[in-house]
C-alpha atoms as a PDB file:
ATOM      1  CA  UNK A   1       5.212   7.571  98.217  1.00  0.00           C
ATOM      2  CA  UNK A   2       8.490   9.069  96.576  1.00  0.00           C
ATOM      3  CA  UNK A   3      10.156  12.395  98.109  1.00  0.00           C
ATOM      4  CA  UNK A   4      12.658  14.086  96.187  1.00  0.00           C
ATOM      5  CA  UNK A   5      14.970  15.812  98.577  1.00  0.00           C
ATOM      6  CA  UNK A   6      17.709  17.492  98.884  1.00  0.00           C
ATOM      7  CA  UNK A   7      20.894  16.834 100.273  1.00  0.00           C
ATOM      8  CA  UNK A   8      23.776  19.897 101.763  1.00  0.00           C
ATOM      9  CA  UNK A   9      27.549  17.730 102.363  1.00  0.00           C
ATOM     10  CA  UNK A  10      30.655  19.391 103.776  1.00  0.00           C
ATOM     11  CA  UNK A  11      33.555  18.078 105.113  1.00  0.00           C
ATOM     12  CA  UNK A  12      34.904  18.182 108.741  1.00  0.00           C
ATOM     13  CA  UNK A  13      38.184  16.742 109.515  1.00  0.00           C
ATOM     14  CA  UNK A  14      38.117  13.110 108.421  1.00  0.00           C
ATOM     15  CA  UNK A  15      33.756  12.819 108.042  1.00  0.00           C
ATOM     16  CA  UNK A  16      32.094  13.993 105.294  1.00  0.00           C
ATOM     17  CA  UNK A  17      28.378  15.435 107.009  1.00  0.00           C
ATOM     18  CA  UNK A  18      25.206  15.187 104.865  1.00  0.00           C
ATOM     19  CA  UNK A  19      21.746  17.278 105.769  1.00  0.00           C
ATOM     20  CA  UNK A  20      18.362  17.081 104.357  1.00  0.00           C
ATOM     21  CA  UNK A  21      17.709  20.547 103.285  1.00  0.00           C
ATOM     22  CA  UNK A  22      14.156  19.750 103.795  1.00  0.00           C
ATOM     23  CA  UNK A  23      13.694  18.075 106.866  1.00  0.00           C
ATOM     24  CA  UNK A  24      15.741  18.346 110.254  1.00  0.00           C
ATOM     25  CA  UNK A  25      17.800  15.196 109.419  1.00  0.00           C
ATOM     26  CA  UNK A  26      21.741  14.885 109.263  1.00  0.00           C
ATOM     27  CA  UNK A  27      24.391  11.948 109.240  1.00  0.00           C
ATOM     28  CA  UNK A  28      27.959  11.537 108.141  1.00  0.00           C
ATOM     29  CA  UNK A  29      30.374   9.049 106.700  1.00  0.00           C
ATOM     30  CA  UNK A  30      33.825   8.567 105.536  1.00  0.00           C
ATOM     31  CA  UNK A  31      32.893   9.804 102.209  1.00  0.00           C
ATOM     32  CA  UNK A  32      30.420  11.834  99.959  1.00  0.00           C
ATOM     33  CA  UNK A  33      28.735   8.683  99.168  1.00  0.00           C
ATOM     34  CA  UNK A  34      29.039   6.743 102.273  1.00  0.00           C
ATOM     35  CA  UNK A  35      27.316   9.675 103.870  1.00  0.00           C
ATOM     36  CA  UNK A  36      24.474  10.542 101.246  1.00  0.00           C
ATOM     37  CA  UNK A  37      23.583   6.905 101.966  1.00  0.00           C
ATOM     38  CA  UNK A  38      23.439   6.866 105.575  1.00  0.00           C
ATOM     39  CA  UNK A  39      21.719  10.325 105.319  1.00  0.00           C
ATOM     40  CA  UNK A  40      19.297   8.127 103.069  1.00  0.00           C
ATOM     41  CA  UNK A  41      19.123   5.599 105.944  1.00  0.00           C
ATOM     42  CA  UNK A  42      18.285   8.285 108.527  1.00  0.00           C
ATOM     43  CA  UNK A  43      15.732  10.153 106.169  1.00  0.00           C
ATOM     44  CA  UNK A  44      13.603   6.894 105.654  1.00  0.00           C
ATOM     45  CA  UNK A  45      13.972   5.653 109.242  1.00  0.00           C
ATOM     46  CA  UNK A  46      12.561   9.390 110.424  1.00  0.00           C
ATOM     47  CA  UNK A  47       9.414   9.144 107.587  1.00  0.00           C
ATOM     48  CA  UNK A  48       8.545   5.590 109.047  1.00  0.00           C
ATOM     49  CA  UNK A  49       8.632   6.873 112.546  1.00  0.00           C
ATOM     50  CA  UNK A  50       6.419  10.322 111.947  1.00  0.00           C
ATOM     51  CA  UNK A  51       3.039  10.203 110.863  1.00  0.00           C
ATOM     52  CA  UNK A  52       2.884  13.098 109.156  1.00  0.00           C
ATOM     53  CA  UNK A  53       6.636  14.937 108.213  1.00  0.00           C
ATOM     54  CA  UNK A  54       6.713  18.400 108.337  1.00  0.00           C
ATOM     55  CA  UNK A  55       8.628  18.839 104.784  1.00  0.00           C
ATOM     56  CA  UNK A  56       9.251  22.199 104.256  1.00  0.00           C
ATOM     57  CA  UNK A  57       9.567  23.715 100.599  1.00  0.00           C
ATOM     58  CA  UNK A  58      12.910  23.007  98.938  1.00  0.00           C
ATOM     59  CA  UNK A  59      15.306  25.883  99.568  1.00  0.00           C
ATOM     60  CA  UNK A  60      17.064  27.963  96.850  1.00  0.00           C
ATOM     61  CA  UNK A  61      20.622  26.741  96.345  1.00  0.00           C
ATOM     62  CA  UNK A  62      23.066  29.190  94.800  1.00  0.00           C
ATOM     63  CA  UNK A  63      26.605  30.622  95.317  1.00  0.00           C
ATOM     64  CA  UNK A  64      27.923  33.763  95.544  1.00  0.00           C
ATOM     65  CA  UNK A  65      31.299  35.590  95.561  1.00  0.00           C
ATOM     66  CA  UNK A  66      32.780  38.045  97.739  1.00  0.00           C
ATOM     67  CA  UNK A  67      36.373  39.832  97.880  1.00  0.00           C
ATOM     68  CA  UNK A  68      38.709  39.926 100.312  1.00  0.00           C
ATOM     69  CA  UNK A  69      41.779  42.134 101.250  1.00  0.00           C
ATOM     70  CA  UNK A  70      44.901  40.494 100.896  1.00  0.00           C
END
């Protein structure tokens, strides 16, 4: 079976953190794609140990603005 998931990275310090937007899954790496593929890693080792995932819907990802005071 394929899944087509969803991926959320952000930067803290020196490690770049990637989370499955669908499942309850992180990791991290040195960079973006260092840690998309351990997040890969960690998504497939999690669907081989759970008979049946609970995958919830794909989230809608946007970005807003707000204004601050100076």
């Amino acid at each position: 079976m394929v899944y087509t998931l969803t991926a959320a990275v952000h930067q803290e310090e020196d490690w770049y953190i990637a989370r499955c937007l669908e499942l309850d899954v992180a990791s991290q790496g040195e960079s973006v794609d260092e840690a998309l593929s351990n997040l890969r890693e960690a998504v497939e080792a999690y669907l081989e140990e759970v008979s049946e995932p609970a995958i919830e819907p794909t989230p809608l990802v946007t970005s807003f603005q707000i204004g601050m005071a100076a």
